[in-house]
C-alpha atoms as a PDB file:
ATOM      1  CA  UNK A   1     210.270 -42.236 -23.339  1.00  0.00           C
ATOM      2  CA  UNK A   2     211.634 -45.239 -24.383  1.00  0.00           C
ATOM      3  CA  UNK A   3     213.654 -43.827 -27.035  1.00  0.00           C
ATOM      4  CA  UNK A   4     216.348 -42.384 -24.478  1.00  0.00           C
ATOM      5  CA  UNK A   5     217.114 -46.141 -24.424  1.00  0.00           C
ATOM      6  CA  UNK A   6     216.824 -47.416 -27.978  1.00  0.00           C
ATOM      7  CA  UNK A   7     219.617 -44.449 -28.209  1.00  0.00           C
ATOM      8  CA  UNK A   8     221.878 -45.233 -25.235  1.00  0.00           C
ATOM      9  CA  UNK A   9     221.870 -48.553 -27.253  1.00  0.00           C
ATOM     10  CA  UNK A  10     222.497 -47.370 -30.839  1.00  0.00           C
ATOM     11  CA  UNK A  11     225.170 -44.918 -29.689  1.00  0.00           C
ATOM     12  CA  UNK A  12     227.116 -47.744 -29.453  1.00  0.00           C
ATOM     13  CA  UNK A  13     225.464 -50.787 -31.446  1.00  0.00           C
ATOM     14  CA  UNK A  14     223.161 -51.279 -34.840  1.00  0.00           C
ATOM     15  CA  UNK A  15     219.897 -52.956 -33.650  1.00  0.00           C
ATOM     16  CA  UNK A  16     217.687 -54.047 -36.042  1.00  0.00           C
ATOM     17  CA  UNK A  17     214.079 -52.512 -36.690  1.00  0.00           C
ATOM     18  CA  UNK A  18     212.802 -56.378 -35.250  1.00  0.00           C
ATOM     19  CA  UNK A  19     215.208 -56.431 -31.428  1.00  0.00           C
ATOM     20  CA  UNK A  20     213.934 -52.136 -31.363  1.00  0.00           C
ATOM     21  CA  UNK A  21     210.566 -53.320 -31.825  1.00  0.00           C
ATOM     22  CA  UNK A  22     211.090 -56.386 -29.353  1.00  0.00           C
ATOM     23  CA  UNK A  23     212.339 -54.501 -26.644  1.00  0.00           C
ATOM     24  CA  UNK A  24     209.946 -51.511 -27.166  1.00  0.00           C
ATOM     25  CA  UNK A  25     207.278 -54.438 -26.567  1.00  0.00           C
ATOM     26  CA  UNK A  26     209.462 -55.504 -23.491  1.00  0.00           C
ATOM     27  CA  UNK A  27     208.876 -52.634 -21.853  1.00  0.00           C
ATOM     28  CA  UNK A  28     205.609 -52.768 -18.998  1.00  0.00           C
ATOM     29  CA  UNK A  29     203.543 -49.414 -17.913  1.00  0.00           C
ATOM     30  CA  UNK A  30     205.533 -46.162 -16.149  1.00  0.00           C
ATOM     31  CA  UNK A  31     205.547 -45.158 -12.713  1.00  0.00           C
ATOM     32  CA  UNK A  32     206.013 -41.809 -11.252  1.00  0.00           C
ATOM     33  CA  UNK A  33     208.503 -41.633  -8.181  1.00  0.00           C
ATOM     34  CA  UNK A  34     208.914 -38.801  -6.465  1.00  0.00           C
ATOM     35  CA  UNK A  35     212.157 -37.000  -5.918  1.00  0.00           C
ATOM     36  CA  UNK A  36     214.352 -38.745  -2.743  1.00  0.00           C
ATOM     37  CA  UNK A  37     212.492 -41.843  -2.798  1.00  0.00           C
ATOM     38  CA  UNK A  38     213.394 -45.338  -2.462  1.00  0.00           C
ATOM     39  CA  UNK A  39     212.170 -47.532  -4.884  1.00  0.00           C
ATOM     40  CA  UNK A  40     214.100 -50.250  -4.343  1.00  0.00           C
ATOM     41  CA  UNK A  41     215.425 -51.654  -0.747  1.00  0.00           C
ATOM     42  CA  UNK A  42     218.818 -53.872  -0.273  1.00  0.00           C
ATOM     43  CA  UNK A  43     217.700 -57.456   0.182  1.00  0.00           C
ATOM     44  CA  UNK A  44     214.344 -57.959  -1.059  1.00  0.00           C
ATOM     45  CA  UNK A  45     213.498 -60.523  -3.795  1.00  0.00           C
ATOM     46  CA  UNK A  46     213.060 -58.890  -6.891  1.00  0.00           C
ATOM     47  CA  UNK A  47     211.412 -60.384 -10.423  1.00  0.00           C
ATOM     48  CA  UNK A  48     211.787 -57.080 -12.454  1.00  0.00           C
ATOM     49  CA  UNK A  49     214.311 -54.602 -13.147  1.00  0.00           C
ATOM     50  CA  UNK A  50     213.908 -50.681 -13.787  1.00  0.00           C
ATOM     51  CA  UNK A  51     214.487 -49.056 -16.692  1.00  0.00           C
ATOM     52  CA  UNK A  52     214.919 -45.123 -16.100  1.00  0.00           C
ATOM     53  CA  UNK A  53     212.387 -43.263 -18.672  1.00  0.00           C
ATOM     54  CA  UNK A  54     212.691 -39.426 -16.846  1.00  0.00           C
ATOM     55  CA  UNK A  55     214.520 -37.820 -14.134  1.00  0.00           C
ATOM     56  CA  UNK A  56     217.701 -39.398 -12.263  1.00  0.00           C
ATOM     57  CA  UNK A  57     217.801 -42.427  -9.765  1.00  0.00           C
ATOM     58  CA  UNK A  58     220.955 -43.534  -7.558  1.00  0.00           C
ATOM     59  CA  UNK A  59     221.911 -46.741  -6.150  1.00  0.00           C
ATOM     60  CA  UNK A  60     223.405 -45.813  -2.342  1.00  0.00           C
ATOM     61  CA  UNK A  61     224.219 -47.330   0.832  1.00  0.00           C
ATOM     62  CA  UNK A  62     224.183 -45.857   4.047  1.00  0.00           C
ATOM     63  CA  UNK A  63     226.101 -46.238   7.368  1.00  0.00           C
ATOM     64  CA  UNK A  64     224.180 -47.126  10.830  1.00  0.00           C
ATOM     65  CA  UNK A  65     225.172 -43.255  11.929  1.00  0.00           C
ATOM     66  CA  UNK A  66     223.616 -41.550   8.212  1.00  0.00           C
ATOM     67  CA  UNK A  67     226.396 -41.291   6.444  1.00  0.00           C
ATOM     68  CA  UNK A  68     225.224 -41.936   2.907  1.00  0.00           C
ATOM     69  CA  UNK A  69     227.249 -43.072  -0.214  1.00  0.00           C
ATOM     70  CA  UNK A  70     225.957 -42.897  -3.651  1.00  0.00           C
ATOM     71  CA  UNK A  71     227.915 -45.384  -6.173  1.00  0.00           C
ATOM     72  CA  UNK A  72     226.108 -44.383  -9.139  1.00  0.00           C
ATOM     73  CA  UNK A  73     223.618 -42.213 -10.899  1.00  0.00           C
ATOM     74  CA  UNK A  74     221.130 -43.265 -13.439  1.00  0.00           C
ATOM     75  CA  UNK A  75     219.778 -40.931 -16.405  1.00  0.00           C
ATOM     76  CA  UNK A  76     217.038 -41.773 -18.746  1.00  0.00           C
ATOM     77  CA  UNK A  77     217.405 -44.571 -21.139  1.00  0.00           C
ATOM     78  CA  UNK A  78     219.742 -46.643 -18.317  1.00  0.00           C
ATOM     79  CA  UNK A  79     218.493 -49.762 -16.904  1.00  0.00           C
ATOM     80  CA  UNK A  80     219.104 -49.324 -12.971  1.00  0.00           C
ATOM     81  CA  UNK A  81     219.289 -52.928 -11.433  1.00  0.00           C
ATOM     82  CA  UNK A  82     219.857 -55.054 -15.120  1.00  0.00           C
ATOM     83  CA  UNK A  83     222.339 -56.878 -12.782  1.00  0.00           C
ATOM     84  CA  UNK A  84     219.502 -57.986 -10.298  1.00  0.00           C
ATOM     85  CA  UNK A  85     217.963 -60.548 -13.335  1.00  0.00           C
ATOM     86  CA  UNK A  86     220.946 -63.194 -12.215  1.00  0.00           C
ATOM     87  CA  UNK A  87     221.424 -61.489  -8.296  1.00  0.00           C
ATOM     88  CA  UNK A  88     217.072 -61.144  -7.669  1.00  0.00           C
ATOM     89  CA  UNK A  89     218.370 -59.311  -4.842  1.00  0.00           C
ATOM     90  CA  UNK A  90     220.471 -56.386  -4.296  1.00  0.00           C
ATOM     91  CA  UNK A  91     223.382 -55.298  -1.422  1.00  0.00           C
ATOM     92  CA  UNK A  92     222.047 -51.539  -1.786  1.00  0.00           C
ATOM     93  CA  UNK A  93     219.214 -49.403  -2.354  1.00  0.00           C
ATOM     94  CA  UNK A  94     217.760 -47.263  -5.333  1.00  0.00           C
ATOM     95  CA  UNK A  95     216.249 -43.755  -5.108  1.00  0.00           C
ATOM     96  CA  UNK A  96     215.107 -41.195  -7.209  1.00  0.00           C
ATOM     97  CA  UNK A  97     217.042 -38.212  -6.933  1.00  0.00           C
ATOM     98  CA  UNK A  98     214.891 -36.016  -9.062  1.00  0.00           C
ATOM     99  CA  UNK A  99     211.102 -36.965  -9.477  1.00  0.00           C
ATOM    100  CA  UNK A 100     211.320 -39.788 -11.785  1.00  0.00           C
ATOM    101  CA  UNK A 101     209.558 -42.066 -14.265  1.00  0.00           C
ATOM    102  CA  UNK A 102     210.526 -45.764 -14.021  1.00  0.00           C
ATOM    103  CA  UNK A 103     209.659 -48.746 -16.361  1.00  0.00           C
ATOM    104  CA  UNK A 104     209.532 -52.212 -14.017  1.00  0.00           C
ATOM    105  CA  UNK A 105     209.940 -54.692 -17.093  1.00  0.00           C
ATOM    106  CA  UNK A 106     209.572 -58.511 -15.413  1.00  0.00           C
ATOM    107  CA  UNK A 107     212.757 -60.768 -15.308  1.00  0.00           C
ATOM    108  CA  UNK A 108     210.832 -63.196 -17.289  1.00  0.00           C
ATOM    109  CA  UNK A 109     209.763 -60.999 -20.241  1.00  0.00           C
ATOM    110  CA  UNK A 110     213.604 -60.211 -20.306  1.00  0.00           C
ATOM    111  CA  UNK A 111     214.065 -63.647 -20.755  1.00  0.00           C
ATOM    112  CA  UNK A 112     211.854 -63.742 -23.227  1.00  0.00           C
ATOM    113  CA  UNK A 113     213.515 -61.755 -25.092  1.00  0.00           C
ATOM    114  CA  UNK A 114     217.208 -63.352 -24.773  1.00  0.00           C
ATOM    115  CA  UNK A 115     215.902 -66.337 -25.814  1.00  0.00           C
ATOM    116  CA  UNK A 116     214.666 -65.077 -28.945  1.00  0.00           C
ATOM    117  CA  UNK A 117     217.253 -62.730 -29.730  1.00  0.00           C
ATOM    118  CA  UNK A 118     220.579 -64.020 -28.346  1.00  0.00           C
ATOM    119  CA  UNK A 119     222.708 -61.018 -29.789  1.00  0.00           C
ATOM    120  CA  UNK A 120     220.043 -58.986 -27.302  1.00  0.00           C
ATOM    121  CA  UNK A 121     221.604 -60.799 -24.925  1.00  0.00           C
ATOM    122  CA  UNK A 122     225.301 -60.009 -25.356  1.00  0.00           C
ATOM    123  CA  UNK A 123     223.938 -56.158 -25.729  1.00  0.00           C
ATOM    124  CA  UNK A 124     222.587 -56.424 -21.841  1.00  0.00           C
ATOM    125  CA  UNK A 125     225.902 -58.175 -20.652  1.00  0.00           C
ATOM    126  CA  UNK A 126     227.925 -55.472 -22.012  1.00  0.00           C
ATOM    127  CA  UNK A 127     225.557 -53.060 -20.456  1.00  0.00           C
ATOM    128  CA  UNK A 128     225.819 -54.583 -17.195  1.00  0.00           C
ATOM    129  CA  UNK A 129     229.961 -54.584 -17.884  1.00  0.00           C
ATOM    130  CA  UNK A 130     229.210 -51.080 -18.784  1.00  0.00           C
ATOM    131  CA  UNK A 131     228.200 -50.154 -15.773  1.00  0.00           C
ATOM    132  CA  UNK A 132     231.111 -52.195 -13.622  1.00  0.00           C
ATOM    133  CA  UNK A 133     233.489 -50.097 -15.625  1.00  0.00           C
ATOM    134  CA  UNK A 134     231.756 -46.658 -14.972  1.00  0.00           C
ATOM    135  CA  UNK A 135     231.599 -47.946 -11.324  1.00  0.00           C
ATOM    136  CA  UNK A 136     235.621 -48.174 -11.121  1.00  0.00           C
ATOM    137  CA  UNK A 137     236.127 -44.894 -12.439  1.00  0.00           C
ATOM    138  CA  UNK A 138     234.218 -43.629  -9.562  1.00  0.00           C
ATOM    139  CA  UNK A 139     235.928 -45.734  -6.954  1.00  0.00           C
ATOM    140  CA  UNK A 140     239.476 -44.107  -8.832  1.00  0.00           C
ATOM    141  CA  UNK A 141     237.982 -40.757  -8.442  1.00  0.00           C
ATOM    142  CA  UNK A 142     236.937 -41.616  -4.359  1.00  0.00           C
ATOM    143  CA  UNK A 143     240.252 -43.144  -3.827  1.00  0.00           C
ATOM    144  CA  UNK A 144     242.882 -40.691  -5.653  1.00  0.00           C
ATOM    145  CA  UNK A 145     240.995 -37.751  -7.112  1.00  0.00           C
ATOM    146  CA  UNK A 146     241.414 -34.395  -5.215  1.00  0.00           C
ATOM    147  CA  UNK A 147     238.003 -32.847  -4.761  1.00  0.00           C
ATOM    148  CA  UNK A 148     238.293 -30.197  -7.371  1.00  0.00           C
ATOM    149  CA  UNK A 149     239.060 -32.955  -9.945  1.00  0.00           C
ATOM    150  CA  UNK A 150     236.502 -35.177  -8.687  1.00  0.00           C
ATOM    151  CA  UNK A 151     233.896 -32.872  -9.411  1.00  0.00           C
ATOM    152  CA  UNK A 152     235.156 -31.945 -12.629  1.00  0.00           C
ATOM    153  CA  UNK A 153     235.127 -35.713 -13.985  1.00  0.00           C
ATOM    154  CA  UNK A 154     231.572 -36.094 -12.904  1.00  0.00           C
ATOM    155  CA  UNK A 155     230.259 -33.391 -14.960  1.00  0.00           C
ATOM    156  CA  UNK A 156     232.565 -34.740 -17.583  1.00  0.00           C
ATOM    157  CA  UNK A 157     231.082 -38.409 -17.544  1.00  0.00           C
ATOM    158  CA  UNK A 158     227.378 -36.632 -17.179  1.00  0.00           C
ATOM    159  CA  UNK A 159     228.028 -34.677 -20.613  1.00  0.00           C
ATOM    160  CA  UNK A 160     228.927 -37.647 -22.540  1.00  0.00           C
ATOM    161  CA  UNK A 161     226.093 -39.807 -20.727  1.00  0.00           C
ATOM    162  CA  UNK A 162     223.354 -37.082 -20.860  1.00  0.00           C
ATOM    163  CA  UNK A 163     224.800 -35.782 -24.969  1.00  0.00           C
ATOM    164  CA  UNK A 164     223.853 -39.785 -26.101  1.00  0.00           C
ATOM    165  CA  UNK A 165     220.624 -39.998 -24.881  1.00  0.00           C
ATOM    166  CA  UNK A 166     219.627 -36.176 -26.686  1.00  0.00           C
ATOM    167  CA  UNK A 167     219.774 -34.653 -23.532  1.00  0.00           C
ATOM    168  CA  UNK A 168     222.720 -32.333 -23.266  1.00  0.00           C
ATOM    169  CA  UNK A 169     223.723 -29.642 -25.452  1.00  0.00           C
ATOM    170  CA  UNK A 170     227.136 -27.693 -27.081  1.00  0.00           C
ATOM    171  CA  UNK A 171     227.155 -25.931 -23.791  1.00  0.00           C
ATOM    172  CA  UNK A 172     225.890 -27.812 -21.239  1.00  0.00           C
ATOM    173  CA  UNK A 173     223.026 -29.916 -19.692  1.00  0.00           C
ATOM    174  CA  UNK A 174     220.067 -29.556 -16.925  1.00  0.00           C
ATOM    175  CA  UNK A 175     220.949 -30.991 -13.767  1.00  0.00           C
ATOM    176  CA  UNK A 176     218.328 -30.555 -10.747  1.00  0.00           C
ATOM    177  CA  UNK A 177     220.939 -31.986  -8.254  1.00  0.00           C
ATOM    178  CA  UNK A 178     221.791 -30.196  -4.868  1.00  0.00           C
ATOM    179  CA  UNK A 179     225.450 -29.622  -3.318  1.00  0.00           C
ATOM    180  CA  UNK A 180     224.663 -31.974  -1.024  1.00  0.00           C
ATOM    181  CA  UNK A 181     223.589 -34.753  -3.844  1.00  0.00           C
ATOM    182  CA  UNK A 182     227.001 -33.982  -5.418  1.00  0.00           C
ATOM    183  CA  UNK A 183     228.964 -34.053  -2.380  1.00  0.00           C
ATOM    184  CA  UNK A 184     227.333 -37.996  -1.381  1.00  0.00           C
ATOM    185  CA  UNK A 185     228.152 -38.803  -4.977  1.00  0.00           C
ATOM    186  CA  UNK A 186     231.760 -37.892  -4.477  1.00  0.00           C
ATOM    187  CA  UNK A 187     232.340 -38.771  -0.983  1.00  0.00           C
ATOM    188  CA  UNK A 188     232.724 -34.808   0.024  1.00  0.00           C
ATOM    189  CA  UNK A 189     231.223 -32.690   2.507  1.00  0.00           C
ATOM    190  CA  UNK A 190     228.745 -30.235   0.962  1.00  0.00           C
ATOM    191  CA  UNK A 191     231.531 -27.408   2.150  1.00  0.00           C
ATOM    192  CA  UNK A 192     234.326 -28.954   0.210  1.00  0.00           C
ATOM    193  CA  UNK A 193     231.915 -28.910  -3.294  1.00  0.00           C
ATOM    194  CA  UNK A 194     231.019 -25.504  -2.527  1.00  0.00           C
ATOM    195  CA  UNK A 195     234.322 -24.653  -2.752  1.00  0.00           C
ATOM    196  CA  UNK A 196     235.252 -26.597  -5.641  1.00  0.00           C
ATOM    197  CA  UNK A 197     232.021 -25.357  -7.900  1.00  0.00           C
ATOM    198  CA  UNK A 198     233.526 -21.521  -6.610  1.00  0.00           C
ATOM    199  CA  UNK A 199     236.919 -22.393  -7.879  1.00  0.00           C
ATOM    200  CA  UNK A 200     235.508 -23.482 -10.778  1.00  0.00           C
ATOM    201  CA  UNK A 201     233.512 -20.885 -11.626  1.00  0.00           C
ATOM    202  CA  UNK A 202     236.743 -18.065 -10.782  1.00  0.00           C
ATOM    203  CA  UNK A 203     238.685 -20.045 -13.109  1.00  0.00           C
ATOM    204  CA  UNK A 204     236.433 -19.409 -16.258  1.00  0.00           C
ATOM    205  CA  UNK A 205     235.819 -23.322 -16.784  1.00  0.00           C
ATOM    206  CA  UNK A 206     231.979 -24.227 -15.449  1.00  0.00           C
ATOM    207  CA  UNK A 207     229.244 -22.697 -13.716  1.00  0.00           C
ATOM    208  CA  UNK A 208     226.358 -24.599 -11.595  1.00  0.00           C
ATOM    209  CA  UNK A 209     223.350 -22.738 -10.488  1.00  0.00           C
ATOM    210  CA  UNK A 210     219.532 -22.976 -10.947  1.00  0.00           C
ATOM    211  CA  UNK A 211     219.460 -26.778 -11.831  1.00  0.00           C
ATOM    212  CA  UNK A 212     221.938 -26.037 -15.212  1.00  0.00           C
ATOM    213  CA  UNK A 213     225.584 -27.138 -15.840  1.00  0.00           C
ATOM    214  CA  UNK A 214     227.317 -24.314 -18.153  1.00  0.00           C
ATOM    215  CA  UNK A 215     230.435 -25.506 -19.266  1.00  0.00           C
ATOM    216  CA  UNK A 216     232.816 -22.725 -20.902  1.00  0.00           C
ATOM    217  CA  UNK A 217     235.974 -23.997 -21.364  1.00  0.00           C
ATOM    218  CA  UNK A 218     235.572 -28.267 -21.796  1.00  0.00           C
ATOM    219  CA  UNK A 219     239.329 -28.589 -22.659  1.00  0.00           C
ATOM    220  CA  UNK A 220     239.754 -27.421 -19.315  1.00  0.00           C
ATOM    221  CA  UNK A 221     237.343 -29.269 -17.428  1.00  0.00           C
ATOM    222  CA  UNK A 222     238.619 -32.428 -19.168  1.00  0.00           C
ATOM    223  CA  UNK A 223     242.623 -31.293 -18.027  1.00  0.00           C
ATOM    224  CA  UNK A 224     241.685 -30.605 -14.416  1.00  0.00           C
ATOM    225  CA  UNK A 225     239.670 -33.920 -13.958  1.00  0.00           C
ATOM    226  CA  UNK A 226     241.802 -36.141 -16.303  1.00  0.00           C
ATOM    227  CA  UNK A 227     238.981 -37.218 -17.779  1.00  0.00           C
ATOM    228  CA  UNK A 228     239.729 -40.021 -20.437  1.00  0.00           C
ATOM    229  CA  UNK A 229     236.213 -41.052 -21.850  1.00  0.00           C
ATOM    230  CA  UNK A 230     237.635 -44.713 -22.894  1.00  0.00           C
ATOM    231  CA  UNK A 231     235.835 -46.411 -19.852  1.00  0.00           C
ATOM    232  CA  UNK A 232     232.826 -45.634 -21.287  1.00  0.00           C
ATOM    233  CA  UNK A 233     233.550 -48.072 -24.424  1.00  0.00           C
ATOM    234  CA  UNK A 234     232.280 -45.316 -27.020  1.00  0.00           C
ATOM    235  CA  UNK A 235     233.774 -47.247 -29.785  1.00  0.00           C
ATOM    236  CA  UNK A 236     232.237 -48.924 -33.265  1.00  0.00           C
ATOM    237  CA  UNK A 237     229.889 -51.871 -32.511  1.00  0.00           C
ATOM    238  CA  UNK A 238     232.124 -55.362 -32.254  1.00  0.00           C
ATOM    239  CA  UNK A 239     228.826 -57.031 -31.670  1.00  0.00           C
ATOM    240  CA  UNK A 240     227.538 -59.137 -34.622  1.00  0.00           C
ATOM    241  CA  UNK A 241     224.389 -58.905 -35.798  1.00  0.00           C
ATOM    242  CA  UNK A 242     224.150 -62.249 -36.791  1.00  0.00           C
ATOM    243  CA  UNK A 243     223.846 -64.189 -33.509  1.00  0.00           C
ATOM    244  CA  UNK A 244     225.905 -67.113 -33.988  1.00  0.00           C
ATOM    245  CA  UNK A 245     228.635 -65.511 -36.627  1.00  0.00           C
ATOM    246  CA  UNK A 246     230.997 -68.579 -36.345  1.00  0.00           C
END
């Protein structure tokens, strides 16, 4: 399972065979979660950080009445919480929103590992910057985006994430999420996605049933979401191999 993550990597970076074999050793014993639970409450000290091997997790935070916002989703191959090695605590929660396998890998072995690879280290920063940038795209989408086209972009940023990691296809990819996952994720009322997912659908661009995203017409989907995938730096490596090139 760990090579969903040695290929989010390479997608974007070279690694040599001795930082894939580091890491691989990095990498502790798996855990099963089951689907809608927290792992991970805001606030408590942490000395590990979760690697996603199976299934998708969320980081959320919920209102005193139940109102619940998710901020991001996490496939296989993403770390969840890399950001909590310098924070050892985090202002939200993580949940599995499908049953899940998880990695814990101990702050210190990820030390470890910086220390002996330093370019390792600039890899995990820019994953961590990674993930700020996919994080302002969604606040866009929240703060601008009608509903229709804030659907569409997710499924848009879920093909690219989901195609790097081997786990999409030409014309689509699984996704066991409910209307009512979708709608938290977007800050919509399950209604309102309904609707949009029908108006999709009539308009010959994507279907969603049975746990599978069918995506007929991408051009489309792209247009009607104005979905630019720049944010999610899919560009050659600028990363040295050598760790101190100057």
């Amino acid at each position: 399972m760990i090579a969903r993550h040695i290929a989010r990597i390479r997608a974007r970076h070279p690694l040599s065979a001795e930082e894939e074999q580091a890491i691989r050793a990095t990498i502790g014993p798996a855990l099963d979660v089951p689907a809608h639970r927290t792992f991970i409450e805001p606030g408590v000290r942490l000395d590990q950080s979760i690697l996603i091997l199976d299934g998708i997790a969320a980081r959320y935070k919920d209102l005193r009445d139940g109102q619940r916002q998710v901020t991001a989703l996490h496939i296989p191959g993403d770390f969840a919480d890399l950001h909590s090695f310098t924070l050892k605590r985090l202002d939200h929660a993580l949940m599995a929103m499908t049953p899940c396998r998880i990695a814990p890998v101990p702050h210190a072995r990820i030390a470890e590992l910086v220390e002996r690879f330093p370019r390792l280290e600039r890899l995990y920063w820019f994953s961590t910057n990674l993930d700020a940038s996919m994080h302002r795209e969604w606040v866009l989408s929240m703060g601008v985006r009608d509903a229709l086209a804030r659907i569409a972009h997710l499924f848009c940023e879920l093909q690219v994430r989901l195609n790097l990691v081997g786990l999409g296809d030409g014309d689509g990819y699984a996704l066991d999420l409910s209307q009512t996952d979708l709608a938290e994720c977007r800050g919509l009322t399950p209604v309102h996605v309904n609707r949009s997912l029908r108006r999709l659908r009539e308009m010959g661009v994507l279907t969603f049933r049975n746990g599978r995203v069918e995506i007929t017409d991408p051009a489309a989907l792209r247009a009607i979401a104005e979905f630019d995938p720049d944010y999610l730096y899919l560009d050659p490596d600028y990363l040295y191999l050598d760790p101190d090139p100057l």
